[in-house]
PDB file of N, CA and C in Angstrom:
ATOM      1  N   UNK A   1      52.020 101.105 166.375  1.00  0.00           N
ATOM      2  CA  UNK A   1      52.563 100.548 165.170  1.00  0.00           C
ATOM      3  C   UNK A   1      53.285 101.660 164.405  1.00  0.00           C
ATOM      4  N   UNK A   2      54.474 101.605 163.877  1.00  0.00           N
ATOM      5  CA  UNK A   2      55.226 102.449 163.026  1.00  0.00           C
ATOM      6  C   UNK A   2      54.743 102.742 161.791  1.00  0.00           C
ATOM      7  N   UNK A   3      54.655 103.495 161.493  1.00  0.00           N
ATOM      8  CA  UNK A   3      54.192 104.056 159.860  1.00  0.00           C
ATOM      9  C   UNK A   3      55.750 103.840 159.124  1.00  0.00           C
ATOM     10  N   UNK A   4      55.793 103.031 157.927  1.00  0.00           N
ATOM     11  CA  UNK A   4      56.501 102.477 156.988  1.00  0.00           C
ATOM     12  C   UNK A   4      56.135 103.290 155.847  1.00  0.00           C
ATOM     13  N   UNK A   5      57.362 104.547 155.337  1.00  0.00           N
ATOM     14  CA  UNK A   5      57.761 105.522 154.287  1.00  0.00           C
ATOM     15  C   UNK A   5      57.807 104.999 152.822  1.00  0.00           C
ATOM     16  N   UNK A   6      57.098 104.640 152.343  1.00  0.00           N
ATOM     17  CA  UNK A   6      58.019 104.154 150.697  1.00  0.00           C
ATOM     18  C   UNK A   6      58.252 105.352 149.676  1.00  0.00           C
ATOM     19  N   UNK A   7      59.384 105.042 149.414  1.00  0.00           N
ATOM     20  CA  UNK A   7      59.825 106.538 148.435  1.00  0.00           C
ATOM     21  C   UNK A   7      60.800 105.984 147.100  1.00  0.00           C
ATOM     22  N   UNK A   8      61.091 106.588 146.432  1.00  0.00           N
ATOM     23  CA  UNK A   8      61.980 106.255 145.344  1.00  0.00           C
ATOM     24  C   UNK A   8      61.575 104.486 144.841  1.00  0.00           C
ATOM     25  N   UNK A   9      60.461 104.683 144.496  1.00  0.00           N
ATOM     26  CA  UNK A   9      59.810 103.722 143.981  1.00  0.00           C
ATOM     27  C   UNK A   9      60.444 103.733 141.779  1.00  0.00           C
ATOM     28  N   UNK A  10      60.659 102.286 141.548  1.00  0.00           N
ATOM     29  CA  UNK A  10      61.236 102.576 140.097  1.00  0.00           C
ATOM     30  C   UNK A  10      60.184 101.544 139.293  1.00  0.00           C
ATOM     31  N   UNK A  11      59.387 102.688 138.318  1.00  0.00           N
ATOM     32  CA  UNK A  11      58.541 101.678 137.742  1.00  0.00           C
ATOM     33  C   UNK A  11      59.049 100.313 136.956  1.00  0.00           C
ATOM     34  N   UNK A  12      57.737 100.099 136.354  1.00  0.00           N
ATOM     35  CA  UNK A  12      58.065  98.726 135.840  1.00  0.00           C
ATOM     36  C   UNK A  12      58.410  99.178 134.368  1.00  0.00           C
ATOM     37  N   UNK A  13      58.356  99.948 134.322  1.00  0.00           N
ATOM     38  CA  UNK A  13      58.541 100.303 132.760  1.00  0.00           C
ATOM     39  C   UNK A  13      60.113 101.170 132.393  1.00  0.00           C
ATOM     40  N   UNK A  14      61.115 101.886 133.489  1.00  0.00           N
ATOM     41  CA  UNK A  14      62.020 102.027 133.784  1.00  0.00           C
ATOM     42  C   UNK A  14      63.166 100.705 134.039  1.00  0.00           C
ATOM     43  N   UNK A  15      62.263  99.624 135.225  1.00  0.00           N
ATOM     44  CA  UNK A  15      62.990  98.346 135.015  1.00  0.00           C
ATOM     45  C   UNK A  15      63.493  97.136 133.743  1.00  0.00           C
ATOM     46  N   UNK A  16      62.521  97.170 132.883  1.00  0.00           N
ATOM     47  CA  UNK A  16      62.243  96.459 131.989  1.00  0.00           C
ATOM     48  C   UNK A  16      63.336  97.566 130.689  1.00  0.00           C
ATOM     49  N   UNK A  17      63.105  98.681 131.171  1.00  0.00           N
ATOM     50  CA  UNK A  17      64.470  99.924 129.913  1.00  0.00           C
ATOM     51  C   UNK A  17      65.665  99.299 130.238  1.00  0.00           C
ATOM     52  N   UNK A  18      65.733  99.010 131.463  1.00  0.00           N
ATOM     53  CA  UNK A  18      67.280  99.372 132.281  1.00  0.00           C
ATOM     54  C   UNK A  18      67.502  97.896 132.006  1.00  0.00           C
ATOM     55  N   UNK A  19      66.688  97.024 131.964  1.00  0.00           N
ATOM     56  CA  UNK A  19      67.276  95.485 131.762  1.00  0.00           C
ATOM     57  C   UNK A  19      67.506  95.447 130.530  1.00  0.00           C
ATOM     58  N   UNK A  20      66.526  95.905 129.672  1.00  0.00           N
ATOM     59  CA  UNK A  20      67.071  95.318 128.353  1.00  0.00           C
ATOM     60  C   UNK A  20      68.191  96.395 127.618  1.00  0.00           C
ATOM     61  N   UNK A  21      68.914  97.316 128.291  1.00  0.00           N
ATOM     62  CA  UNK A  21      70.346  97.658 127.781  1.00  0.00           C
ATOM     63  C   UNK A  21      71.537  96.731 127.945  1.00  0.00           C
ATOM     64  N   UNK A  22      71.257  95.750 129.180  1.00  0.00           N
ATOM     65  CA  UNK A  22      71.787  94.664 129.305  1.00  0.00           C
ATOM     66  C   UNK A  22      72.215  93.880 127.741  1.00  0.00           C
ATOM     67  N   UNK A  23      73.729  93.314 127.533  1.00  0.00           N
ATOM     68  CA  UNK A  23      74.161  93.190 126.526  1.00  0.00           C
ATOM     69  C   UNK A  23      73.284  91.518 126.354  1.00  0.00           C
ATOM     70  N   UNK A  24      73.809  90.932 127.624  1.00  0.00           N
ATOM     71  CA  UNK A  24      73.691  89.480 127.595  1.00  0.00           C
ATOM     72  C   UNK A  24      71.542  89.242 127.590  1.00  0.00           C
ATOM     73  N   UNK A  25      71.099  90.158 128.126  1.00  0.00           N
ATOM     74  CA  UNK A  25      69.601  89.875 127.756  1.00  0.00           C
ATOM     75  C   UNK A  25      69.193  90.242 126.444  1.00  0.00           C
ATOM     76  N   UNK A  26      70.024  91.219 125.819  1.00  0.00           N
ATOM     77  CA  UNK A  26      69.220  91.716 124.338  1.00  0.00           C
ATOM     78  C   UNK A  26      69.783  90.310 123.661  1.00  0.00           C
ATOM     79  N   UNK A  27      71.233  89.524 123.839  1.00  0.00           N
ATOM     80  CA  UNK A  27      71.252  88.411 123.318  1.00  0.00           C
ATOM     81  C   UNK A  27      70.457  87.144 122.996  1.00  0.00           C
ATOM     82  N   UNK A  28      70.299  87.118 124.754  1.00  0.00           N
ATOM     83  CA  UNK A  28      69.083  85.809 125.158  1.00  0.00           C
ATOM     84  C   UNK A  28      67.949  86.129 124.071  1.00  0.00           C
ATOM     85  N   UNK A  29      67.051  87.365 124.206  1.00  0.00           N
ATOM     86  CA  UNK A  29      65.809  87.908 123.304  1.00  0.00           C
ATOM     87  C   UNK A  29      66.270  87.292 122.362  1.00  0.00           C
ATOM     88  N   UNK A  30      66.881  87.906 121.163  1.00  0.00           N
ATOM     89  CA  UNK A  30      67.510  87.602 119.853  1.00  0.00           C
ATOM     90  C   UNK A  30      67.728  86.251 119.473  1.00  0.00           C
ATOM     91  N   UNK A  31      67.947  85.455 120.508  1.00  0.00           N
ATOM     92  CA  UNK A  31      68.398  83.965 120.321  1.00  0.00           C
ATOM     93  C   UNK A  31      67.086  83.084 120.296  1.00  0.00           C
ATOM     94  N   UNK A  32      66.399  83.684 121.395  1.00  0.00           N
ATOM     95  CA  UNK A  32      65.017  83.009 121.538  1.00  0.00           C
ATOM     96  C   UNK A  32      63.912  83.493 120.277  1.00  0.00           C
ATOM     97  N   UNK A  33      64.066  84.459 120.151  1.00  0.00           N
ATOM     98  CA  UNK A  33      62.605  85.130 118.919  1.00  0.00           C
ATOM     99  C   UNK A  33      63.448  84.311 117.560  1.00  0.00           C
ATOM    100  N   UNK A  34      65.564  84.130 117.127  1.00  0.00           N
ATOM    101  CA  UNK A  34      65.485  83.266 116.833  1.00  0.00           C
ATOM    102  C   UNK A  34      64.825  82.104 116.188  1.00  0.00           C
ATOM    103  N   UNK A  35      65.220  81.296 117.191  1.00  0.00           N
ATOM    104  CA  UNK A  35      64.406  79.836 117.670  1.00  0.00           C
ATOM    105  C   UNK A  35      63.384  79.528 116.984  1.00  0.00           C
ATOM    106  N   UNK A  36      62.224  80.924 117.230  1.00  0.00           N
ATOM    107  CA  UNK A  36      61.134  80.662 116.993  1.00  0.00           C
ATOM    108  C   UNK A  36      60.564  80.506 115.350  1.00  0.00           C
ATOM    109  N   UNK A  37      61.689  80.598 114.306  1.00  0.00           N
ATOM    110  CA  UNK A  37      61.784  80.740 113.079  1.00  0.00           C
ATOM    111  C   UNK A  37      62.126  79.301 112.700  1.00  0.00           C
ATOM    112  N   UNK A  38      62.548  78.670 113.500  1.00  0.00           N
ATOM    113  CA  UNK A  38      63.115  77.246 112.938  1.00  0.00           C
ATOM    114  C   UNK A  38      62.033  76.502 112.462  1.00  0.00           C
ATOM    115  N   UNK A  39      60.908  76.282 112.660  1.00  0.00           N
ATOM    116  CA  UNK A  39      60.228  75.319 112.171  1.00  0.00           C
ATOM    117  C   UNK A  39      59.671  75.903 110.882  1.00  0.00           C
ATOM    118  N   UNK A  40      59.747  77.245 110.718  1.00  0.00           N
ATOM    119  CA  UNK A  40      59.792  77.683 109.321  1.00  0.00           C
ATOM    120  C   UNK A  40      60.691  77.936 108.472  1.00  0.00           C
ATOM    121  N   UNK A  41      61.956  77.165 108.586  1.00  0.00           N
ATOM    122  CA  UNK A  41      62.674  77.390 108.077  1.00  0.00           C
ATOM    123  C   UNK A  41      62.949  75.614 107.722  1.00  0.00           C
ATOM    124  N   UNK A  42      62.724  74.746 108.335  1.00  0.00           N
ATOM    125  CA  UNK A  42      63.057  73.647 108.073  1.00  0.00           C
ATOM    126  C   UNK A  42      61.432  72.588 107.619  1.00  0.00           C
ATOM    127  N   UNK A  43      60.515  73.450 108.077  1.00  0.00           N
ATOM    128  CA  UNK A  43      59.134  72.982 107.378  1.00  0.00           C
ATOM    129  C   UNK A  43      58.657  72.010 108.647  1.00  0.00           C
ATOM    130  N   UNK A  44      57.109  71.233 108.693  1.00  0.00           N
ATOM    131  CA  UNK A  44      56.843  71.022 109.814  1.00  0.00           C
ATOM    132  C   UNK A  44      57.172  69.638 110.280  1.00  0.00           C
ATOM    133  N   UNK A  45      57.351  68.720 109.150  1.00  0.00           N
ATOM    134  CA  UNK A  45      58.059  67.121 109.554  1.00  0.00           C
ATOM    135  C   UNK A  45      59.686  67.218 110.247  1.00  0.00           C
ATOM    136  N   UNK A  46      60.345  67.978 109.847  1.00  0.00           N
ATOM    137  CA  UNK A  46      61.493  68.381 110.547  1.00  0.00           C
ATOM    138  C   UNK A  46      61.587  68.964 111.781  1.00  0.00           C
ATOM    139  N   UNK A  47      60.333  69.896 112.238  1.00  0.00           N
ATOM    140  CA  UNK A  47      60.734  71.194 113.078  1.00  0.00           C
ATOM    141  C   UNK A  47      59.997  69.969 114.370  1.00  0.00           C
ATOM    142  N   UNK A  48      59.045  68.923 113.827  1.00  0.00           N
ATOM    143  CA  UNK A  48      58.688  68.001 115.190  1.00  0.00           C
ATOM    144  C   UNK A  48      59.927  67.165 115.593  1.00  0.00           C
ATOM    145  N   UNK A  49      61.000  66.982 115.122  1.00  0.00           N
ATOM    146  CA  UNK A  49      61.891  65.787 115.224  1.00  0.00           C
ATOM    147  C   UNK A  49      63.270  67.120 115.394  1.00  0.00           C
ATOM    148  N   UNK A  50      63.377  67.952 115.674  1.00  0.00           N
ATOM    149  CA  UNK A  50      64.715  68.987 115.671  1.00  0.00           C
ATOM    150  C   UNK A  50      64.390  70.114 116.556  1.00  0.00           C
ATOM    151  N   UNK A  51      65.060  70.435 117.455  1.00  0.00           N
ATOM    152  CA  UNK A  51      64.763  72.321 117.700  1.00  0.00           C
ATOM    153  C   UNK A  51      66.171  72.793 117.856  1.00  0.00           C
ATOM    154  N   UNK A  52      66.148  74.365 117.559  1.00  0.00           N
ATOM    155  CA  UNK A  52      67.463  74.960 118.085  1.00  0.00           C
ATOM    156  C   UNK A  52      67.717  74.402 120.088  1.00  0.00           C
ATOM    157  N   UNK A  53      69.045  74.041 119.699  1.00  0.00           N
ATOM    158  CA  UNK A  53      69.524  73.680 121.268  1.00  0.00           C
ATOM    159  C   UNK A  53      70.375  75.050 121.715  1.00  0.00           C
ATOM    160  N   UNK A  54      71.512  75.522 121.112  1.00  0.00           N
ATOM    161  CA  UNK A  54      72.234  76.569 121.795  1.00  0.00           C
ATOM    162  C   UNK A  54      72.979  77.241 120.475  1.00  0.00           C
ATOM    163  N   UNK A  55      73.700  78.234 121.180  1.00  0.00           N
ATOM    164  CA  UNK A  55      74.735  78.550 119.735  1.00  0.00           C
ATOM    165  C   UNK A  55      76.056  78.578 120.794  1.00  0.00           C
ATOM    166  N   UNK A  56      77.364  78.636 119.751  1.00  0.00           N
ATOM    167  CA  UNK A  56      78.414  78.247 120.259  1.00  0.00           C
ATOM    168  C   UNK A  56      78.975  79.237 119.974  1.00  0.00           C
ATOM    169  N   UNK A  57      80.390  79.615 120.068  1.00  0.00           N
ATOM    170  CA  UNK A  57      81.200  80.760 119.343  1.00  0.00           C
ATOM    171  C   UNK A  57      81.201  80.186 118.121  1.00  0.00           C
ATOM    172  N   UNK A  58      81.889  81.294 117.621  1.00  0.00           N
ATOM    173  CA  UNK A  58      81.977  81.789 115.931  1.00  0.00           C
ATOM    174  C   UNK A  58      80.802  81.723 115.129  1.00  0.00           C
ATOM    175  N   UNK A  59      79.512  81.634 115.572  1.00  0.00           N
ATOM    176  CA  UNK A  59      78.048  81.650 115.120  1.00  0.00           C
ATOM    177  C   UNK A  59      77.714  79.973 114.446  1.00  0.00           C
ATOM    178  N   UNK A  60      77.550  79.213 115.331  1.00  0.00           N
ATOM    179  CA  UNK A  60      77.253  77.854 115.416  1.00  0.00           C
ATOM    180  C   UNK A  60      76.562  77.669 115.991  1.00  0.00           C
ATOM    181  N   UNK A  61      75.311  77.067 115.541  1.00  0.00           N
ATOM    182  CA  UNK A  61      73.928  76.765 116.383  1.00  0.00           C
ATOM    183  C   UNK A  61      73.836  75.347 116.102  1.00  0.00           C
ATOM    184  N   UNK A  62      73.571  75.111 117.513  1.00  0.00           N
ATOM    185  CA  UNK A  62      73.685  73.785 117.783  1.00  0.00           C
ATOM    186  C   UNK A  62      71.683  73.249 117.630  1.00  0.00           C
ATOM    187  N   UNK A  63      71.740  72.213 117.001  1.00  0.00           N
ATOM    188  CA  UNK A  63      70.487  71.938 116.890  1.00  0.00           C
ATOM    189  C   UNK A  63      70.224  70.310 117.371  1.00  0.00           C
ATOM    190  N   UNK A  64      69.239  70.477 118.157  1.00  0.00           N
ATOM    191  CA  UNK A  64      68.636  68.827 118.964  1.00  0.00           C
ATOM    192  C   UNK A  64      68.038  68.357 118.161  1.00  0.00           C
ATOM    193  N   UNK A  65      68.654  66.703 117.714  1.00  0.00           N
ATOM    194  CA  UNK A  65      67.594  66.284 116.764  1.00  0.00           C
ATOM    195  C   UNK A  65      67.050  65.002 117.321  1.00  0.00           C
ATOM    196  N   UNK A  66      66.222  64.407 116.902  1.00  0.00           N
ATOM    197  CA  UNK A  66      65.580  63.117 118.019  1.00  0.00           C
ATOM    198  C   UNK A  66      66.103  61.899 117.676  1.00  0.00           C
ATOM    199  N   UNK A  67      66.719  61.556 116.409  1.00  0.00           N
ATOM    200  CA  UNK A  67      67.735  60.852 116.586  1.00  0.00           C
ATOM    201  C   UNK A  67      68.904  61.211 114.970  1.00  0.00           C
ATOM    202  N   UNK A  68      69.664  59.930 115.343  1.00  0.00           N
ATOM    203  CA  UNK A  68      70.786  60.082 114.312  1.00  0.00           C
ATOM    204  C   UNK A  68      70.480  60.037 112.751  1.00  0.00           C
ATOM    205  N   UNK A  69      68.992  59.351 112.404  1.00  0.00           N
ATOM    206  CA  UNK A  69      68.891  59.421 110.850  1.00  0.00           C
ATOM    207  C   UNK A  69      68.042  60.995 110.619  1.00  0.00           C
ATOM    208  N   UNK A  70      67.808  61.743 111.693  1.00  0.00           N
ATOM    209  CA  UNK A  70      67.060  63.354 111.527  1.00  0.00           C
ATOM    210  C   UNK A  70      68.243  64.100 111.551  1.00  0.00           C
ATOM    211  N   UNK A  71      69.416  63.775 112.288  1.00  0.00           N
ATOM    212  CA  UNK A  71      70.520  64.615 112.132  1.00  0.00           C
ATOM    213  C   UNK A  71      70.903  64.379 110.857  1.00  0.00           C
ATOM    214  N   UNK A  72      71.464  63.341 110.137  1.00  0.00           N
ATOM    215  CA  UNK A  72      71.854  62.874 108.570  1.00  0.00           C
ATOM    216  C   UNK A  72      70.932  63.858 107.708  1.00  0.00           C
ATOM    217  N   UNK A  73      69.536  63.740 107.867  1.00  0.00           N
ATOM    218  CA  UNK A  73      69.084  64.394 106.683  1.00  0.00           C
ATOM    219  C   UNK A  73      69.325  65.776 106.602  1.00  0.00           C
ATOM    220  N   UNK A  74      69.228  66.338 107.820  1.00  0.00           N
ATOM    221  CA  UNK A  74      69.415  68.104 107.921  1.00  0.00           C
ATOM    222  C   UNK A  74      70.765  68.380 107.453  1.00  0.00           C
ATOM    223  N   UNK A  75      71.384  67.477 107.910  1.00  0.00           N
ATOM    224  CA  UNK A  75      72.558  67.713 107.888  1.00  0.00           C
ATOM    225  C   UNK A  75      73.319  67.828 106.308  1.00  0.00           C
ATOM    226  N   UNK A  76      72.507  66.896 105.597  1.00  0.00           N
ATOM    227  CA  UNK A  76      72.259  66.897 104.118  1.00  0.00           C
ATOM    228  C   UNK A  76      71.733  68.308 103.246  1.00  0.00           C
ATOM    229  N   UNK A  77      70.958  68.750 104.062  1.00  0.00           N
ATOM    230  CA  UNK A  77      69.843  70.076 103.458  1.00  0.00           C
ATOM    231  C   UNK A  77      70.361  71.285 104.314  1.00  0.00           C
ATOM    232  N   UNK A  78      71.761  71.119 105.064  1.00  0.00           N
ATOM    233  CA  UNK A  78      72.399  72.361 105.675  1.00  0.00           C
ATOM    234  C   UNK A  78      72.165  73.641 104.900  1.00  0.00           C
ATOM    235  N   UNK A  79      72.886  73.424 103.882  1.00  0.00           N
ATOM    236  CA  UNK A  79      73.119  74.685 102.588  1.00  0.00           C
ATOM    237  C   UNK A  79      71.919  75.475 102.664  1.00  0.00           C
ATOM    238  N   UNK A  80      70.618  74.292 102.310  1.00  0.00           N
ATOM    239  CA  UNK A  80      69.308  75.140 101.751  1.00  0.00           C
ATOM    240  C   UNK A  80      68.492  75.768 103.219  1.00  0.00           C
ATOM    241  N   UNK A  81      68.872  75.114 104.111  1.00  0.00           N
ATOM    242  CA  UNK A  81      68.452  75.794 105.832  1.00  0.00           C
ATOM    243  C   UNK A  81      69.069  76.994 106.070  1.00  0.00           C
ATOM    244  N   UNK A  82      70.778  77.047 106.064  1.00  0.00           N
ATOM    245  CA  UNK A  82      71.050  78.328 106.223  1.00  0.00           C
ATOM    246  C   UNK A  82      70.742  79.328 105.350  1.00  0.00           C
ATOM    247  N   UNK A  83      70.207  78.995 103.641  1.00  0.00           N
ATOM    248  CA  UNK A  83      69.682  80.218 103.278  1.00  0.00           C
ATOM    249  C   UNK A  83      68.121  80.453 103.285  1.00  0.00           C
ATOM    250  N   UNK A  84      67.527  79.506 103.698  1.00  0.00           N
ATOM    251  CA  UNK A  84      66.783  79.804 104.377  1.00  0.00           C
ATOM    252  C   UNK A  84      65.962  80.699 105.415  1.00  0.00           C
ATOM    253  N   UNK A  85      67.271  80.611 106.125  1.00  0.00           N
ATOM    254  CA  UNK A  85      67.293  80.981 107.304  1.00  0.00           C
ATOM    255  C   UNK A  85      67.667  82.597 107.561  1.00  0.00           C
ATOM    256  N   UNK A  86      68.344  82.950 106.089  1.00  0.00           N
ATOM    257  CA  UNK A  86      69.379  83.965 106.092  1.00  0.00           C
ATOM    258  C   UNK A  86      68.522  85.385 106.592  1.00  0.00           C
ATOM    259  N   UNK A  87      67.068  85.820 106.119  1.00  0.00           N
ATOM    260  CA  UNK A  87      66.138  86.554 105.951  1.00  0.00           C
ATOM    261  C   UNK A  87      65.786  86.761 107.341  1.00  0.00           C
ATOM    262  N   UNK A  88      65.376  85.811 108.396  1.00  0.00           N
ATOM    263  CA  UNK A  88      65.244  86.102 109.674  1.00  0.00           C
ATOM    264  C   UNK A  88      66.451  86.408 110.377  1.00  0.00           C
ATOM    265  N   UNK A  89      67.544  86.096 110.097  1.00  0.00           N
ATOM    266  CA  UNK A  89      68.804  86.583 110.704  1.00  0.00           C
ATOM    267  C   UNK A  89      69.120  87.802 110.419  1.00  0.00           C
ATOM    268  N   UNK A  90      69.062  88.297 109.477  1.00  0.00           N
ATOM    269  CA  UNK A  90      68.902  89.863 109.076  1.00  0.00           C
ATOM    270  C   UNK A  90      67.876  90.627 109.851  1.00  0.00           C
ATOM    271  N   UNK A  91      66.844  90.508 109.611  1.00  0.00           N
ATOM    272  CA  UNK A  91      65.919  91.230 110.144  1.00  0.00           C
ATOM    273  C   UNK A  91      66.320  90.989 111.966  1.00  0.00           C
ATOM    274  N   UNK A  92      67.001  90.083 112.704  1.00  0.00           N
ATOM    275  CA  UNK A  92      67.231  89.999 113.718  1.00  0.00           C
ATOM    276  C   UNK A  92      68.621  90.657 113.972  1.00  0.00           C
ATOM    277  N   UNK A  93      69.405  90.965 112.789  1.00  0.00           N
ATOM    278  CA  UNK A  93      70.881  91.378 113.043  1.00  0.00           C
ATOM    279  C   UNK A  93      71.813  90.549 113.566  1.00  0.00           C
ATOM    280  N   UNK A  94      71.436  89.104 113.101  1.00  0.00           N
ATOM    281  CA  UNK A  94      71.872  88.254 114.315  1.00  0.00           C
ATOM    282  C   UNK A  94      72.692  87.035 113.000  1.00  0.00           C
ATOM    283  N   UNK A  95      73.977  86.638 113.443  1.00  0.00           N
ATOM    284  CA  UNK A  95      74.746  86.129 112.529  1.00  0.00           C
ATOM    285  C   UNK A  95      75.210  84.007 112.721  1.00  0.00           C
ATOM    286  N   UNK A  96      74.706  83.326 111.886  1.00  0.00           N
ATOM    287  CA  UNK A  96      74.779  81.928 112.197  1.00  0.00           C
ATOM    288  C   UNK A  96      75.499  81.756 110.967  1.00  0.00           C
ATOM    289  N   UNK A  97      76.899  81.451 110.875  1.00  0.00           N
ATOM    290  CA  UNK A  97      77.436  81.068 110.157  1.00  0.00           C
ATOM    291  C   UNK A  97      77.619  79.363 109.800  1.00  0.00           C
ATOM    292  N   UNK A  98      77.208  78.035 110.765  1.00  0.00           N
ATOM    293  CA  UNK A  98      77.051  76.895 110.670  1.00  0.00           C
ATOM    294  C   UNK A  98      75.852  76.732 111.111  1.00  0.00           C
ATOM    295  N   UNK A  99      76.165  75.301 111.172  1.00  0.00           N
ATOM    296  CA  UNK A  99      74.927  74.263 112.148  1.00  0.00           C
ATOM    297  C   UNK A  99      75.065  73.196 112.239  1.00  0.00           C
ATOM    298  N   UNK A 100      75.194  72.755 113.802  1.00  0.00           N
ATOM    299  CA  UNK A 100      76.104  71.420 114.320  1.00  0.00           C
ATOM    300  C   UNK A 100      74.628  70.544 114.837  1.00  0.00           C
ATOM    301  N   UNK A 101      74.422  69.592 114.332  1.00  0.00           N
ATOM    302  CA  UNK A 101      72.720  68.755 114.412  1.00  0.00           C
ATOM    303  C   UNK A 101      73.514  67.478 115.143  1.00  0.00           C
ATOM    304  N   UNK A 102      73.091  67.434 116.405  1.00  0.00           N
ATOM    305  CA  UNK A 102      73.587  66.823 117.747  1.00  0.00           C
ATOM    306  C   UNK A 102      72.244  65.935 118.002  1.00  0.00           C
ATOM    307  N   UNK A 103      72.263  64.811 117.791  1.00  0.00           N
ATOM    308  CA  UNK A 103      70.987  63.757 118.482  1.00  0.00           C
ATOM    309  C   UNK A 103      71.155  63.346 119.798  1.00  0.00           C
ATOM    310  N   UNK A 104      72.326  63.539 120.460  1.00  0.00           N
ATOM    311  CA  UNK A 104      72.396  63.274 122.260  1.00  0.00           C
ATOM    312  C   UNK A 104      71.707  64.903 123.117  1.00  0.00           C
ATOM    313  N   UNK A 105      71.765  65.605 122.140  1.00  0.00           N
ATOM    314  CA  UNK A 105      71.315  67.177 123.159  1.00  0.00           C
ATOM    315  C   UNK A 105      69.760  66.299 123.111  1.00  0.00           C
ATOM    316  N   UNK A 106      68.799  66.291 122.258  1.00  0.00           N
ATOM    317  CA  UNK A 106      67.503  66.112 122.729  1.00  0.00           C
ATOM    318  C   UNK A 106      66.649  65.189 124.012  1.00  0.00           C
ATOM    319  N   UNK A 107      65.739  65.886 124.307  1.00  0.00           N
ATOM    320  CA  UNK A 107      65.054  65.957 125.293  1.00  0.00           C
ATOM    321  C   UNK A 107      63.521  65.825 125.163  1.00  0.00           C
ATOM    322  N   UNK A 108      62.288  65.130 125.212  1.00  0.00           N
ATOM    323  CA  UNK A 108      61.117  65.434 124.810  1.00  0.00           C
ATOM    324  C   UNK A 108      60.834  66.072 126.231  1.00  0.00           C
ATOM    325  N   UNK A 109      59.567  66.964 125.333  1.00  0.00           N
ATOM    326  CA  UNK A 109      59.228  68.035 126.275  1.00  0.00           C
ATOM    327  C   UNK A 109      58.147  67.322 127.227  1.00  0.00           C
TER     328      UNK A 109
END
């Protein structure tokens, strides 16, 4: 049987450096930790009936709502969501200038 050499082994802690210099993963992160602010930002009767769906260019986040009278109301309380919202976007460095509340994106989990 052949004896099999392993050499130039790259830890996991080198891999995980080298990925997250990656432009498009420090994005994904940012978008997702995000996310995770929405139901505090819109309170908890909202955050069951809405989640962030995607963002678009020019800083437009698209949000799933479960139907068309949950899109109307947010859509009503835009103003007080994005400043809301403004405090975790800072601390994330991360810029949402709208918010497009779409009732065909949703999906139950």
């Amino acid at each position: 049987m052949k004896k099999v050499l392993y050499t130039n082994f790259v830890s996991t802690e080198e891999l995980i450096s080298e990925m997250m210099e990656q432009k498009d993963i420090k994005r994904a992160i940012t978008r997702s930790n995000l996310y995770k602010f929405w139901s505090n930002t819109v309170g908890v009767k909202f955050a069951q009936q809405s989640k962030p769906y995607s963002m678009m260019a020019n800083g437009i986040m698209v949000i799933a709502c479960k139907n068309g009278v949950v899109a109307q109301e947010l859509m009503l309380k835009k103003t007080q969501i994005l400043e809301k919202f403004q405090p975790y976007l800072k601390s994330l460095k991360f810029k949402v200038k709208d918010l497009k509340f779409d009732p065909k994106k949703w999906t139950e989990e």
